[in-house]
Protein backbone atom coordinates (compact mmCIF):
# COMPACT_ATOMS: atom_id res chain seq x y z
CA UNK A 1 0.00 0.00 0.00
CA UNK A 2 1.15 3.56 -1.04
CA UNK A 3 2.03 5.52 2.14
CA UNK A 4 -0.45 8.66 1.91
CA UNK A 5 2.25 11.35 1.73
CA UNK A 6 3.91 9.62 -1.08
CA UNK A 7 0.96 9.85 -3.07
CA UNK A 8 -0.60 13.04 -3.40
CA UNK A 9 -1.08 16.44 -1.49
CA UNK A 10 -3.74 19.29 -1.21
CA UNK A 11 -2.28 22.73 -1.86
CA UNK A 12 -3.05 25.09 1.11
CA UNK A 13 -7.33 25.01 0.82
CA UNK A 14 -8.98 28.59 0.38
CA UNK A 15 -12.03 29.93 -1.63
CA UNK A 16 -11.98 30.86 -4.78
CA UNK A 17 -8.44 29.18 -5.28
CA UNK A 18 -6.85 30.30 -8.33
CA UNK A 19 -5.63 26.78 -10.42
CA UNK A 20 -2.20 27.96 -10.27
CA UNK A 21 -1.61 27.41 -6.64
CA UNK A 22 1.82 25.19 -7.03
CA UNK A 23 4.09 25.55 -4.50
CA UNK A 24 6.85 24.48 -6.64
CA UNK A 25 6.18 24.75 -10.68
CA UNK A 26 6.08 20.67 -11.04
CA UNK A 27 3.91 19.71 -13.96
CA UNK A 28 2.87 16.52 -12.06
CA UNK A 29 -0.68 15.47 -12.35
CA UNK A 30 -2.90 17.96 -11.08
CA UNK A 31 -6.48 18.63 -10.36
CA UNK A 32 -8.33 22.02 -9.78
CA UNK A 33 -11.52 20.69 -7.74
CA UNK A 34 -14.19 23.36 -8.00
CA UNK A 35 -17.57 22.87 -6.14
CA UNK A 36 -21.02 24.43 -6.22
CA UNK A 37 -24.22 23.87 -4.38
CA UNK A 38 -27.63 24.91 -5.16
CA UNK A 39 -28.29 25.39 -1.09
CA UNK A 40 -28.88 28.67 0.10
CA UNK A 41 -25.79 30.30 1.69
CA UNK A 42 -25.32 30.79 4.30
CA UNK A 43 -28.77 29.71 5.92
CA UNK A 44 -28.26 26.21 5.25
CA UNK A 45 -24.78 25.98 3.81
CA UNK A 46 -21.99 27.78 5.85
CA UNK A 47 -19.03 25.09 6.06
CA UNK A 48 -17.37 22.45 3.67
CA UNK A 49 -15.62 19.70 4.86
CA UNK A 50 -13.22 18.05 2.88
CA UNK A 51 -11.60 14.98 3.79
CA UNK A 52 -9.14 12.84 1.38
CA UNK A 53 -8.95 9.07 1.08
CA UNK A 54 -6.70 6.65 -1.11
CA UNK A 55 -8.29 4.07 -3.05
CA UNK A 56 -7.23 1.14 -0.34
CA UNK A 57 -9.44 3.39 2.05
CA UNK A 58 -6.90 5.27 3.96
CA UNK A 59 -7.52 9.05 5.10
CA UNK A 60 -4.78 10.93 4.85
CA UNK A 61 -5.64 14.28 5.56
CA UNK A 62 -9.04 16.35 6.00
CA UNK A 63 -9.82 20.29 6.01
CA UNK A 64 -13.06 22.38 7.52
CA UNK A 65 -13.81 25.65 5.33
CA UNK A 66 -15.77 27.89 6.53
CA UNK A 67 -17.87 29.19 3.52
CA UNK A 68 -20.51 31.88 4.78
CA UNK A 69 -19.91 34.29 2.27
CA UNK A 70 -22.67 33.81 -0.90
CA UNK A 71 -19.64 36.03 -3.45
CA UNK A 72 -17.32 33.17 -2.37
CA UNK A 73 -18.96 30.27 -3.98
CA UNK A 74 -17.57 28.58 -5.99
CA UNK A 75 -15.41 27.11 -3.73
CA UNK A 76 -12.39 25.59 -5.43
CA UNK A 77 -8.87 23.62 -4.42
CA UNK A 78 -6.02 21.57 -5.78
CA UNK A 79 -4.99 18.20 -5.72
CA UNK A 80 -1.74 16.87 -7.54
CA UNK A 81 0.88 13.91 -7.30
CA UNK A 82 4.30 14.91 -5.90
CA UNK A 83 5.97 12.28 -8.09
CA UNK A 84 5.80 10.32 -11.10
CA UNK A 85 5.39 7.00 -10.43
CA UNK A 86 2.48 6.66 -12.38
CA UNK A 87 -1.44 7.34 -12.95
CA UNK A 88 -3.14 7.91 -9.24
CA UNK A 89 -6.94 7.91 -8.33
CA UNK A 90 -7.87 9.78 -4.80
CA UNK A 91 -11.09 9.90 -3.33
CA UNK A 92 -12.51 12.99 -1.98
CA UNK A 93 -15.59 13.50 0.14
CA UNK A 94 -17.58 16.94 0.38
CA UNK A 95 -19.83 18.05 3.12
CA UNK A 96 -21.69 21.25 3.28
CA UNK A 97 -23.08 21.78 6.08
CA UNK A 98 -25.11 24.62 7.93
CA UNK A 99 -22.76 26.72 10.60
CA UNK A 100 -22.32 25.10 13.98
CA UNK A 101 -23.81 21.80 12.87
CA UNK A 102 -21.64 19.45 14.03
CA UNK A 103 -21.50 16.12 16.44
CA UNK A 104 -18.93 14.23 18.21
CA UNK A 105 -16.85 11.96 15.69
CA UNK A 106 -16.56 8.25 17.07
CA UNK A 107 -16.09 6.71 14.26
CA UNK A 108 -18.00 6.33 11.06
CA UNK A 109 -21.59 5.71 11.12
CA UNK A 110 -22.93 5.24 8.06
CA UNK A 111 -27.21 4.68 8.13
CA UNK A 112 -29.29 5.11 5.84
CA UNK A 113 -32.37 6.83 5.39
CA UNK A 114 -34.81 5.67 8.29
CA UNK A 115 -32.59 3.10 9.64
CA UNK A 116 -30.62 3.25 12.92
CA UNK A 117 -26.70 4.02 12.62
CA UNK A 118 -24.66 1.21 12.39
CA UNK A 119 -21.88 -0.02 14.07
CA UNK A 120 -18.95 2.85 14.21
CA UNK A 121 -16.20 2.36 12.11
CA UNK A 122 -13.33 3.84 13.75
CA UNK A 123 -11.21 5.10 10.76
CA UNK A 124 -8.66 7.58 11.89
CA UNK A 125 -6.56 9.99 10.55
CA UNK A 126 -2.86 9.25 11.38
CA UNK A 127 -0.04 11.72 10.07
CA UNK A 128 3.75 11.14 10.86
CA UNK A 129 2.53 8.53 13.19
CA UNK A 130 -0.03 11.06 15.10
CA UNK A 131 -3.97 10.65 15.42
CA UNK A 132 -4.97 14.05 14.24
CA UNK A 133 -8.53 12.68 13.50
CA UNK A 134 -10.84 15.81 13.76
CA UNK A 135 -12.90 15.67 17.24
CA UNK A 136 -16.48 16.63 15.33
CA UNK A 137 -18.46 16.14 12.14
CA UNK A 138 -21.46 16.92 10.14
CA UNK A 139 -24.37 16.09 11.63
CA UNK A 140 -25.53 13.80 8.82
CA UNK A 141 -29.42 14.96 8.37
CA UNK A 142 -28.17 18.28 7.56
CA UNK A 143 -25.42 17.90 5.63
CA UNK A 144 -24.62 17.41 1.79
CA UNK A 145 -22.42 14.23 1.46
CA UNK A 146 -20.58 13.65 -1.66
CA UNK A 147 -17.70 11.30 -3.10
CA UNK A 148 -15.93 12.34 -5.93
CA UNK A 149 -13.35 9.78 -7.46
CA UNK A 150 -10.53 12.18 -9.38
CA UNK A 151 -8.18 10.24 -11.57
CA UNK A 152 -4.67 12.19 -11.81
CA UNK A 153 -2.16 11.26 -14.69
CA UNK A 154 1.73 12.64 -14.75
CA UNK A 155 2.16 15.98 -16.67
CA UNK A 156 -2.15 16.55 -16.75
CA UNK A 157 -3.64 19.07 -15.44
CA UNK A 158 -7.54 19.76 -15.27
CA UNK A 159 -10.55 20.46 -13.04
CA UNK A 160 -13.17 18.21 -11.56
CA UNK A 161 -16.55 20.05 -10.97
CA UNK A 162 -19.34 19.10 -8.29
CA UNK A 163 -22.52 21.00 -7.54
CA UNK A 164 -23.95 19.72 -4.16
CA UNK A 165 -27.54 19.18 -4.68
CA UNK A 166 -30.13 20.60 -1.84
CA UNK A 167 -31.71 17.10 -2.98
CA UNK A 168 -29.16 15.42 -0.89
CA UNK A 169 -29.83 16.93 1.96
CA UNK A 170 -30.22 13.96 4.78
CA UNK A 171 -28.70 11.39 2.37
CA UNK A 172 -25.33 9.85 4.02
CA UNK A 173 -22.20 8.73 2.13
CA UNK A 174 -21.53 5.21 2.37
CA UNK A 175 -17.64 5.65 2.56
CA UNK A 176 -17.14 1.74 2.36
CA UNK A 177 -18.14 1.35 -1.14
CA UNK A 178 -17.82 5.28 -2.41
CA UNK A 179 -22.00 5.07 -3.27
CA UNK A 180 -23.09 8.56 -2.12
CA UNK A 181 -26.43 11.18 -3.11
CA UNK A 182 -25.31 13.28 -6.47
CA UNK A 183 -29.00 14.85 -7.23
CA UNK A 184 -32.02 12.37 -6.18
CA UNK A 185 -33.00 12.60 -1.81
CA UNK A 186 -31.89 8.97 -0.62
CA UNK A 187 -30.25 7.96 -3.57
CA UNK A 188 -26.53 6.75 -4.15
CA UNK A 189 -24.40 6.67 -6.71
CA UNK A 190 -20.76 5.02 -7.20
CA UNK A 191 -18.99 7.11 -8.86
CA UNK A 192 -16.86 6.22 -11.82
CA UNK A 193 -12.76 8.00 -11.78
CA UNK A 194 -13.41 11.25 -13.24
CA UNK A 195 -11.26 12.45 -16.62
CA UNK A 196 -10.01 15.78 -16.01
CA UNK A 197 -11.52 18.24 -18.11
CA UNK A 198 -8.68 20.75 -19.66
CA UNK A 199 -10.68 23.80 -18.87
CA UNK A 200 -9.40 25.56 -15.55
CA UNK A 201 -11.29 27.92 -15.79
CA UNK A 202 -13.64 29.13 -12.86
CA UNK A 203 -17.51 29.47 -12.73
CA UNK A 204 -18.10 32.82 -13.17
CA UNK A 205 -22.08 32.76 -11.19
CA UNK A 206 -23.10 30.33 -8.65
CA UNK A 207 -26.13 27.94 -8.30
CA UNK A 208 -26.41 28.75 -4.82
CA UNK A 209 -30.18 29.59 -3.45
CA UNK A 210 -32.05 27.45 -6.21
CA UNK A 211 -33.04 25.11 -3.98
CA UNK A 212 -35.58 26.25 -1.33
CA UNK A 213 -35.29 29.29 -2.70
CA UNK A 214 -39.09 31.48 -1.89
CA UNK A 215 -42.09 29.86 -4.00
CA UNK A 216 -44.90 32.68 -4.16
CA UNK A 217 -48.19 31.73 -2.88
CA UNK A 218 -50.69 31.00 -6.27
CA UNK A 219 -54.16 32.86 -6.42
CA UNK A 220 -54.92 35.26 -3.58
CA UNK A 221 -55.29 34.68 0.15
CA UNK A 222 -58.86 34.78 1.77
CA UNK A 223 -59.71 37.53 3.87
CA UNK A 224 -58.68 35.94 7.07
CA UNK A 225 -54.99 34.72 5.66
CA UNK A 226 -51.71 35.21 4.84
CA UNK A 227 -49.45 33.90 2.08
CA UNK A 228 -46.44 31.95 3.47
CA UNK A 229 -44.33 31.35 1.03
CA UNK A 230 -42.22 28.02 1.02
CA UNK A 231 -38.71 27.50 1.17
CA UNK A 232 -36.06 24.99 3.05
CA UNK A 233 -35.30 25.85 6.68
CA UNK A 234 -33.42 23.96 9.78
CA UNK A 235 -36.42 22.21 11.33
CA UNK A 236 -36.17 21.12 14.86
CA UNK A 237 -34.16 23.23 17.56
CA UNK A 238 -31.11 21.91 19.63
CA UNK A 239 -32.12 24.37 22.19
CA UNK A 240 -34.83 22.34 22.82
CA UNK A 241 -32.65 18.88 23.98
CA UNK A 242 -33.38 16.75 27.17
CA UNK A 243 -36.92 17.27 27.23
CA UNK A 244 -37.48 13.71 26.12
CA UNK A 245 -40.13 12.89 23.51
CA UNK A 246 -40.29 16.42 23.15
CA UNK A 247 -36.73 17.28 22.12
CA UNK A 248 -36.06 19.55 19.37
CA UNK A 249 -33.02 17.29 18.36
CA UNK A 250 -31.73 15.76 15.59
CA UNK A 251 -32.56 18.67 13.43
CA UNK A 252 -33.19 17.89 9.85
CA UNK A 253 -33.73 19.74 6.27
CA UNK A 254 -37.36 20.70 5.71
CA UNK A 255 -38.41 21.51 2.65
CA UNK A 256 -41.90 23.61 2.45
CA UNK A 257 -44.32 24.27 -0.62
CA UNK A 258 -46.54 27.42 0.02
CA UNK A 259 -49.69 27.47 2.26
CA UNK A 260 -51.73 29.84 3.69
CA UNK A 261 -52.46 30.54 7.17
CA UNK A 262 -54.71 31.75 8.96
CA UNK A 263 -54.22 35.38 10.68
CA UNK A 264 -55.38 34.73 13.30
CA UNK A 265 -56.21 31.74 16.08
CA UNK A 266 -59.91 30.60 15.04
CA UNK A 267 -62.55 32.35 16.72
CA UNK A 268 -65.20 31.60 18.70
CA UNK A 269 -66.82 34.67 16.27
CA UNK A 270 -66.07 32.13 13.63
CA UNK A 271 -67.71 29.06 15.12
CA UNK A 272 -70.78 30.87 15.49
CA UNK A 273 -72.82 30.84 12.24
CA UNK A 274 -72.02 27.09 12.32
CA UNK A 275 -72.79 26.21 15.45
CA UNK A 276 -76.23 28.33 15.08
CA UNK A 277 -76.73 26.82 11.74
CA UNK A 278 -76.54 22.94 13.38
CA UNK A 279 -76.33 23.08 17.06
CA UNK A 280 -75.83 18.87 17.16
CA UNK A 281 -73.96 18.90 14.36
CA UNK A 282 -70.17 18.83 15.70
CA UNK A 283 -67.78 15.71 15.64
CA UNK A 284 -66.38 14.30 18.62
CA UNK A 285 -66.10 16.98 21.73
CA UNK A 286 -66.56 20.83 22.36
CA UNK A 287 -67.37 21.91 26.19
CA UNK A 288 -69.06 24.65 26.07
CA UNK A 289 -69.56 27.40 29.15
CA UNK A 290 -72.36 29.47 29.39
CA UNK A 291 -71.31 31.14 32.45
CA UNK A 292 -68.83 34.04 32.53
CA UNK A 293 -65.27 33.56 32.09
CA UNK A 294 -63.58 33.08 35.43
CA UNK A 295 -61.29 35.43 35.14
CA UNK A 296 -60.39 34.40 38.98
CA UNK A 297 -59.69 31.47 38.46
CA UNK A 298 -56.37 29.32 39.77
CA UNK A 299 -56.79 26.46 37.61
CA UNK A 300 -56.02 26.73 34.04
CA UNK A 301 -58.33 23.41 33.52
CA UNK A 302 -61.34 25.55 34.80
CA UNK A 303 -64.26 24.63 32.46
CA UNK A 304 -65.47 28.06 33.15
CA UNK A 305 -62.01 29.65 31.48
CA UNK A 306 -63.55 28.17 28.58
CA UNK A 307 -64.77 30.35 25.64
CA UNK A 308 -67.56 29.07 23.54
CA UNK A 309 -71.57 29.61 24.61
CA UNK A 310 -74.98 28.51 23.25
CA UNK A 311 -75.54 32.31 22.70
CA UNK A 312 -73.18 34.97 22.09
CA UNK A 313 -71.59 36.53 25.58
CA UNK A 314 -69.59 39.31 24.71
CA UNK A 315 -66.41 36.76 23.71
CA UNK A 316 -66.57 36.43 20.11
CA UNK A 317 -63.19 37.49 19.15
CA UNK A 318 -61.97 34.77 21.83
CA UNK A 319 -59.70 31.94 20.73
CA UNK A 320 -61.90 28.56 20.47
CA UNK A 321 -60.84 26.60 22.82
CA UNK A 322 -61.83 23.49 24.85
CA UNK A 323 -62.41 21.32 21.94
CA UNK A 324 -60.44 17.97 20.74
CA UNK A 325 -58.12 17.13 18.12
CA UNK A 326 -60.97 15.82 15.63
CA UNK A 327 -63.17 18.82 16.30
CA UNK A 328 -60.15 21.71 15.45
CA UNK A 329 -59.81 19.34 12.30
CA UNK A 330 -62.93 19.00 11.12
CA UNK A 331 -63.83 22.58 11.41
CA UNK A 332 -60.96 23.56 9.21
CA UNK A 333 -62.02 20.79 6.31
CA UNK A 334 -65.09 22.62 6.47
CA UNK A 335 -63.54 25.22 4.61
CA UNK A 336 -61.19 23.36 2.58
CA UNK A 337 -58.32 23.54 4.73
CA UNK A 338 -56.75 21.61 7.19
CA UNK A 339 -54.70 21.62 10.60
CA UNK A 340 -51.12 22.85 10.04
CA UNK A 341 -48.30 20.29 10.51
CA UNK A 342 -45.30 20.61 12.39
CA UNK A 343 -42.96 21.69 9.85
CA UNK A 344 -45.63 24.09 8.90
CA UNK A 345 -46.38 25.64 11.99
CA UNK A 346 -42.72 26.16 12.81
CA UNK A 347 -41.65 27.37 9.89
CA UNK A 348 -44.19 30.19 10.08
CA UNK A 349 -43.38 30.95 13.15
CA UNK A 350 -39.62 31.12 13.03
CA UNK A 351 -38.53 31.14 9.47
CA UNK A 352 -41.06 32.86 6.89
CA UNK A 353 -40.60 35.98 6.06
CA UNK A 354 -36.83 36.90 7.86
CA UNK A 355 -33.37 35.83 7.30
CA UNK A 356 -32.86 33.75 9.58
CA UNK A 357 -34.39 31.50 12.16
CA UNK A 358 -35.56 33.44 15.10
CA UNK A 359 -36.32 31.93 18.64
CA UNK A 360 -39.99 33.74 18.91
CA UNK A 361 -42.63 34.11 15.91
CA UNK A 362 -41.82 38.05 16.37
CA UNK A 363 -37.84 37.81 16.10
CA UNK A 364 -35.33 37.90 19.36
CA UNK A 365 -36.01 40.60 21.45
CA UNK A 366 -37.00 39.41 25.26
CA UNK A 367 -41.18 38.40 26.41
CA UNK A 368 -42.70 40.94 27.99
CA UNK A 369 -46.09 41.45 29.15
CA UNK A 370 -46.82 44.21 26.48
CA UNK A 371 -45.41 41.82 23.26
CA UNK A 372 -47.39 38.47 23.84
CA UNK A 373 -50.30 37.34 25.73
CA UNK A 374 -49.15 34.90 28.38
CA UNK A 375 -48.76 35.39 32.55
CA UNK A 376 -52.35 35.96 32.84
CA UNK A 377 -53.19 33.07 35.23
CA UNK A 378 -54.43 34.15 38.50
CA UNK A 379 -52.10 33.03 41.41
CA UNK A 380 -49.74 30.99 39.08
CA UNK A 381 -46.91 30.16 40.15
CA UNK A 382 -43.10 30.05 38.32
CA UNK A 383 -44.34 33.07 36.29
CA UNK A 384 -47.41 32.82 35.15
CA UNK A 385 -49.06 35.07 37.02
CA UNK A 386 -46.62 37.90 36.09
CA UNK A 387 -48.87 39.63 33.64
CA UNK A 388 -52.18 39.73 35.55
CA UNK A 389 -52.11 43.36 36.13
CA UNK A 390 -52.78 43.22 32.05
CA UNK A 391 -55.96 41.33 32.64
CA UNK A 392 -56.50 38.02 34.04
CA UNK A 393 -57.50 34.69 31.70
CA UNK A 394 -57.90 34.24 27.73
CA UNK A 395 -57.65 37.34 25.63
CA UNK A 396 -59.10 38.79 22.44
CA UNK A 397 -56.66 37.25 19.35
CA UNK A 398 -55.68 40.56 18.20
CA UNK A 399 -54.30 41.53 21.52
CA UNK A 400 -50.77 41.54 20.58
CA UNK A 401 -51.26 42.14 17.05
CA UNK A 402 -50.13 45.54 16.65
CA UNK A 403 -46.80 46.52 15.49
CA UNK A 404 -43.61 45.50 18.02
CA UNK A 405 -46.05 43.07 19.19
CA UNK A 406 -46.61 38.95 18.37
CA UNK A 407 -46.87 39.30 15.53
CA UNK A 408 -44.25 38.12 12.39
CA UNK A 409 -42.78 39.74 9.63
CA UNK A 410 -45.56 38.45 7.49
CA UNK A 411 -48.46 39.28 9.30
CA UNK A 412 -49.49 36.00 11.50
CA UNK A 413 -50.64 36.81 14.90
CA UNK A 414 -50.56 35.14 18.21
CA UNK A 415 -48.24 32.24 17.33
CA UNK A 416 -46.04 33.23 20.11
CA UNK A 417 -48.81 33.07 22.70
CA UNK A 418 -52.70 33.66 23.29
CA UNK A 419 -53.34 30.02 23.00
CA UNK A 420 -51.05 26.66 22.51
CA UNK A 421 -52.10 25.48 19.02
CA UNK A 422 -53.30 22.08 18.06
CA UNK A 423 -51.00 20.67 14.58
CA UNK A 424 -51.66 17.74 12.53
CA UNK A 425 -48.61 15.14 13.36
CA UNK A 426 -48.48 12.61 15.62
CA UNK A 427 -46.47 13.47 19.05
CA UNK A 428 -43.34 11.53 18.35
CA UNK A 429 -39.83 11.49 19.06
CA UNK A 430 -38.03 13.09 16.53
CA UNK A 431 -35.81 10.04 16.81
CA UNK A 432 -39.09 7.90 16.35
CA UNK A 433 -39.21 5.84 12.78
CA UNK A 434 -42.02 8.04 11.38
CA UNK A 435 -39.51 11.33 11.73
CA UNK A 436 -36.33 8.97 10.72
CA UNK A 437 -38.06 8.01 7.36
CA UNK A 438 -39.35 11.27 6.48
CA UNK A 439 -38.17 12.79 3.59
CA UNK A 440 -37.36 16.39 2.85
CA UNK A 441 -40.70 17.91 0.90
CA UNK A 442 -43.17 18.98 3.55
CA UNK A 443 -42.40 16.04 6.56
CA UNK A 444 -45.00 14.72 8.47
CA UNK A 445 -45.08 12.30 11.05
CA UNK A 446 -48.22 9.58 10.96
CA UNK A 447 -51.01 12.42 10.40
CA UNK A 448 -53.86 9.52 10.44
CA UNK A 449 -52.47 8.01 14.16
CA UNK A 450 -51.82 7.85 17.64
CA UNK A 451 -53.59 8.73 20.50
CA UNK A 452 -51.31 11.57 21.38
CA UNK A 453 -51.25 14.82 19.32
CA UNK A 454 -48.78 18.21 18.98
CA UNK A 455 -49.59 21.22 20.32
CA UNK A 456 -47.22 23.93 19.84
CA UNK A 457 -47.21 27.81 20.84
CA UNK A 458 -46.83 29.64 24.80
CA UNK A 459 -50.69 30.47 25.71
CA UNK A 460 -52.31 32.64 28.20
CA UNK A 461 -51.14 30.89 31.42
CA UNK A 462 -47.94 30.09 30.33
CA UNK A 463 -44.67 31.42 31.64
CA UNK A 464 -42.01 33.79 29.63
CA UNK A 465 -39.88 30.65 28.73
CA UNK A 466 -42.88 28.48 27.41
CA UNK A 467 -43.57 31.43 24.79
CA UNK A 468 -40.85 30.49 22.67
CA UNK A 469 -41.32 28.58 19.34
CA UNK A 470 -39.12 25.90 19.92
CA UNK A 471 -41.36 24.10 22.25
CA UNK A 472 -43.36 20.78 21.89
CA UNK A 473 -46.21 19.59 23.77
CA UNK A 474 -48.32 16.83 23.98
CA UNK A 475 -51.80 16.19 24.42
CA UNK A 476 -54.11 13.46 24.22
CA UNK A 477 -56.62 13.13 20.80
CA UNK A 478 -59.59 13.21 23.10
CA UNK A 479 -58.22 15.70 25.41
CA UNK A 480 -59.52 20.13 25.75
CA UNK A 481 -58.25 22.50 27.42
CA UNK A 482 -58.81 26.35 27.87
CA UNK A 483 -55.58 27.12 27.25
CA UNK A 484 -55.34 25.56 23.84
CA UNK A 485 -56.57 26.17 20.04
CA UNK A 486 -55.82 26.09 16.55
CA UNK A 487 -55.52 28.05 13.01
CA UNK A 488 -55.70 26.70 9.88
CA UNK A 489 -53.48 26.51 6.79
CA UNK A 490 -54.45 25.38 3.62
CA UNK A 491 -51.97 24.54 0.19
CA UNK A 492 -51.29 27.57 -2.23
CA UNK A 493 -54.08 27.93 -4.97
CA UNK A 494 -56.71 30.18 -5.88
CA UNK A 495 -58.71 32.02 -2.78
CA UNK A 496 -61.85 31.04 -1.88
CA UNK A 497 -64.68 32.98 0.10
C-alpha cells in the first residue's frame, strides 16, 4: 500500500483558489476541484468539509472551510501527485453543512435513510505517526455528502466540478463502497474516476439559493390569511434537547411548498354561524360554558375559562378553545383547509418571512407582558401570574397584534402566545421511525395516528420561557383544554370565500 504522503497532497485550501496554486512549478498530475451547491448560503450551507482518502481506504488528511460568504462560492482547491510513479486515483468527500452543525466523531456511522446508525467504524486519521482525527463532524441529516473519485495522470492538469444538490440533503455517504447522493434525496451513486476536463477555468455565477429558494403563494389569500411562502429551513431546535419525547433534536432539512395561514387563532366569532346553523352537528367533543369567564380562576383546567356559549356573551373574538383534536380538524375541512403540521407551523413561526431562524414568531427581542399574551393566570406560580395586572385569563386574538407586538414579519398573529395550538402530526420522538423516514418535501409524522397529538405555541397561562417557538407539547386526541386552540393553513391555490 502507497504511504499517503507519497501519493498526493492538497495545496493550502482557500475559496476561490486560483488553479495555479503550485508551491513548486512541477507539472505533475494535477487537479483544480471546483464545487457548487444549489443550497442557500449561508442559511443552510456555511461550512465544507473536505476529507481525502486513497483508493485502499486510507484518510490521509481532512480540512473544515468555513464558507458563509454567498460572493465566495464557488469554492475551489487543488490536488496533484508529488511524483511520477504513475497514474493515481484519490477519493474525496464533500460536506456542506449549515454553521455550527456538528456532532462528536466516534467513528464512522454510516445509516441510511430511516434506519438506525450502524456499528462505528473507527477510521482515523494518522499523520507522521499522530492521530490528528478531527474531534467533530457533520451532523448527517443536515449535511450534503458527496464522493468524488478524481483520476490524476503525470504531466495533466484539469478540473473536476461538483454541484452539491439541496436534494441530498439527509442522504449519508456510504464511505465503504464510495455510493453517495449526487441529485435524487436517498439515492446513491458510485462514482466512476473522473477524466479531467482541460478547462481551468472558474464558474463565473453560482447555483447557490435554487433550492428552497421562496415559492410565491398562487391565487390570492382569503380575507382571514396570509401567504407563506415556502422555502427549506433547519427544522427542529437543539435548544430544545433533554426534554425527552419532546426534544427539538436531531434537526433535519425541511423543505416547504406554500400554504396559507390563517391570521389569526380561530374564533369563537367564527364558530358561530355554524354552530347556530346545526347546534348537534359537531364531531367528537366541544365543552361549552355558558357562564362568565372566570377570570379568577387558579386552575387553568377551569371549564369556566372556557370560551364558547350557546348564545353569544360578549367573547366572540376569543380563541376557540376546549375542543379535541378531531373537532379543530374537522372545522378547518369545512372550509377546505386543514390543521397545520409541524414543519408548517414552525416554519411560520420562526422562518417565513426573515433571514434567519428566530427563537420567537416576532424575532429575538426578550417576552414581555406588552409583546405576547401569556402570565395571565391568576395566582400561578413560576411566572405565570406575572402579567395579571394586564388582565387576568384568555384574551381577544388581536391583543398583541399591533406593530412590536406577536406578531411576524408576514403578518401571523398570536403564534407566540394567546393560546397553545393544536398541529396535525403525531407526538413523536423526533428520533421515532415516522420522523427517521421522512423525507425532505413537507415532513409529516403519521397524520392519520396515535392517540397523542402536537400542540405547539406559549398560551395565556404560560410562563415567559414556554412562549418560545421551539417548544413541543403533547396532548391526548380526546383531550380540551382552555388554554389551547388552533388556526388553519391550507396549500397555495386560488382564494376562496
Amino acid at each position: 500500500m502507497d504511504r499517503p504522503g507519497q501519493v498526493m497532497r492538497t495545496c493550502a485550501l482557500a475559496l476561490a483558489l486560483a488553479p495555479s496554486c503550485k508551491e513548486a512549478p512541477p507539472p505533475l498530475g494535477e487537479a483544480l476541484v471546483v464545487v457548487d451547491t444549489d443550497a442557500p448560503v449561508p442559511a443552510l450551507v456555511g461550512r465544507l468539509r473536505v476529507d481525502f482518502y486513497t483508493t485502499a481506504g486510507e484518510w490521509f488528511e481532512s480540512r473544515d472551510l468555513a464558507a458563509p460568504d454567498p460572493s465566495a462560492w464557488p469554492l475551489s482547491f487543488s490536488v496533484f501527485t508529488p511524483d511520477e510513479v504513475g497514474p493515481r486515483d484519490v477519493i474525496v468527500r464533500l460536506r456542506a453543512y449549515p454553521e455550527g452543525k456538528t456532532r462528536d466523531y466516534r467513528g464512522e456511522r454510516f445509516a441510511p435513510r430511516g434506519a438506525t446508525e450502524a456499528t462505528p467504524v473507527d477510521k482515523r486519521l494518522v499523520a507522521s505517526g499522530v492521530d490528528i482525527t478531527p474531534r467533530s463532524e457533520p451532523q448527517p441529516l443536515l449535511t450534503i455528502d458527496r464522493i468524488l473519485r478524481i483520476s490524476l495522470q503525470p504531466g495533466r492538469v484539469g478540473s473536476a466540478r461538483a454541484v452539491l444538490r439541496g436534494a441530498c440533503f439527509g442522504t449519508m455517504a456510504d464511505l465503504a463502497t464510495g455510493a453517495s447522493c449526487v441529485d435524487t434525496e436517498n439515492a446513491r451513486v458510485t462514482p466512476a474516476a473522473s477524466a479531467l476536463d482541460p478547462d481551468m477555468s472558474l464558474p463565473s455565477v453560482s447555483l447557490q439559493g435554487s433550492f428552497g429558494a421562496a415559492e410565491p403563494c398562487a391565487g390570492a389569500p382569503r380575507a382571514h390569511e396570509v401567504c407563506v411562502p415556502g422555502g427549506a429551513f433547519v427544522f427542529g431546535n437543539a435548544s430544545e434537547y433533554g426534554a425527552g419525547d419532546g426534544d427539538g433534536v436531531p434537526e433535519r432539512i425541511a423543505r416547504v411548498s406554500a400554504f396559507y395561514m390563517d391570521r389569526h387563532e380561530y374564533t369563537v366569532g367564527r364558530w358561530r354561524p355554524l354552530f347556530d346553523a346545526d347546534p348537534t352537528g359537531e364531531p367528537g367533543q366541544l365543552v361549552g360554558n355558558d357562564g362568565p369567564i372566570a377570570s379568577t380562576s387558579k386552575n387553568e383546567l377551569d371549564r369556566a375559562l372556557c370560551s364558547a356559549s350557546l348564545s353569544p356573551r360578549g367573547r366572540e373574538e376569543l380563541a376557540l378553545t376546549c375542543l379535541t383534536w378531531p373537532v379543530a380538524r374537522a372545522l378547518c375541512r369545512l372550509v377546505g383547509a386543514d390543521l397545520p403540521t409541524e414543519v408548517q407551523w414552525e416554519y411560520a413561526a420562526q422562518v417565513a418571512g426573515r433571514a434567519a431562524k428566530t427563537v420567537y414568531p416576532w424575532g429575538r427581542d426578550a417576552v414581555t407582558c406588552e409583546r405576547a399574551v401569556h402570565g395571565r393566570l391568576t395566582g400561578g406560580t413560576l411566572g405565570r401570574s406575572l402579567c395579571t395586572e394586564r388582565g387576568a385569563g384568555p384574551a381577544p386574538v388581536d391583543t398583541a397584534g399591533a406593530p412590536g407586538g406577536d406578531v411576524t414579519s408576514l403578518g401571523l398573529v398570536g403564534l407566540g402566545g394567546g393560546v397553545s395550538e393544536l398541529v396535525r402530526d403525531a407526538f413523536f420522538s423526533y428520533q421515532s421511525a415516522c420522523w427517521r423516514s421522512a423525507g425532505l418535501l413537507d415532513p409529516t409524522c403519521t397524520p392519520d395516528a396515535g392517540p397523542v397529538r402536537q400542540v405547539r405555541g406559549g398560551n395565556w397561562a404560560s410562563n415567559a420561557p414556554s412562549v418560545a417557538s421551539p417548544r413541543r407539547q403533547a396532548v391526548g386526541i380526546e383531550e380540551y383544554a382552555p388554554t389551547v386552540g388552533f388556526r388553519c393553513v391550507r396549500p397555495s391555490g386560488p382564494g376562496g370565500p
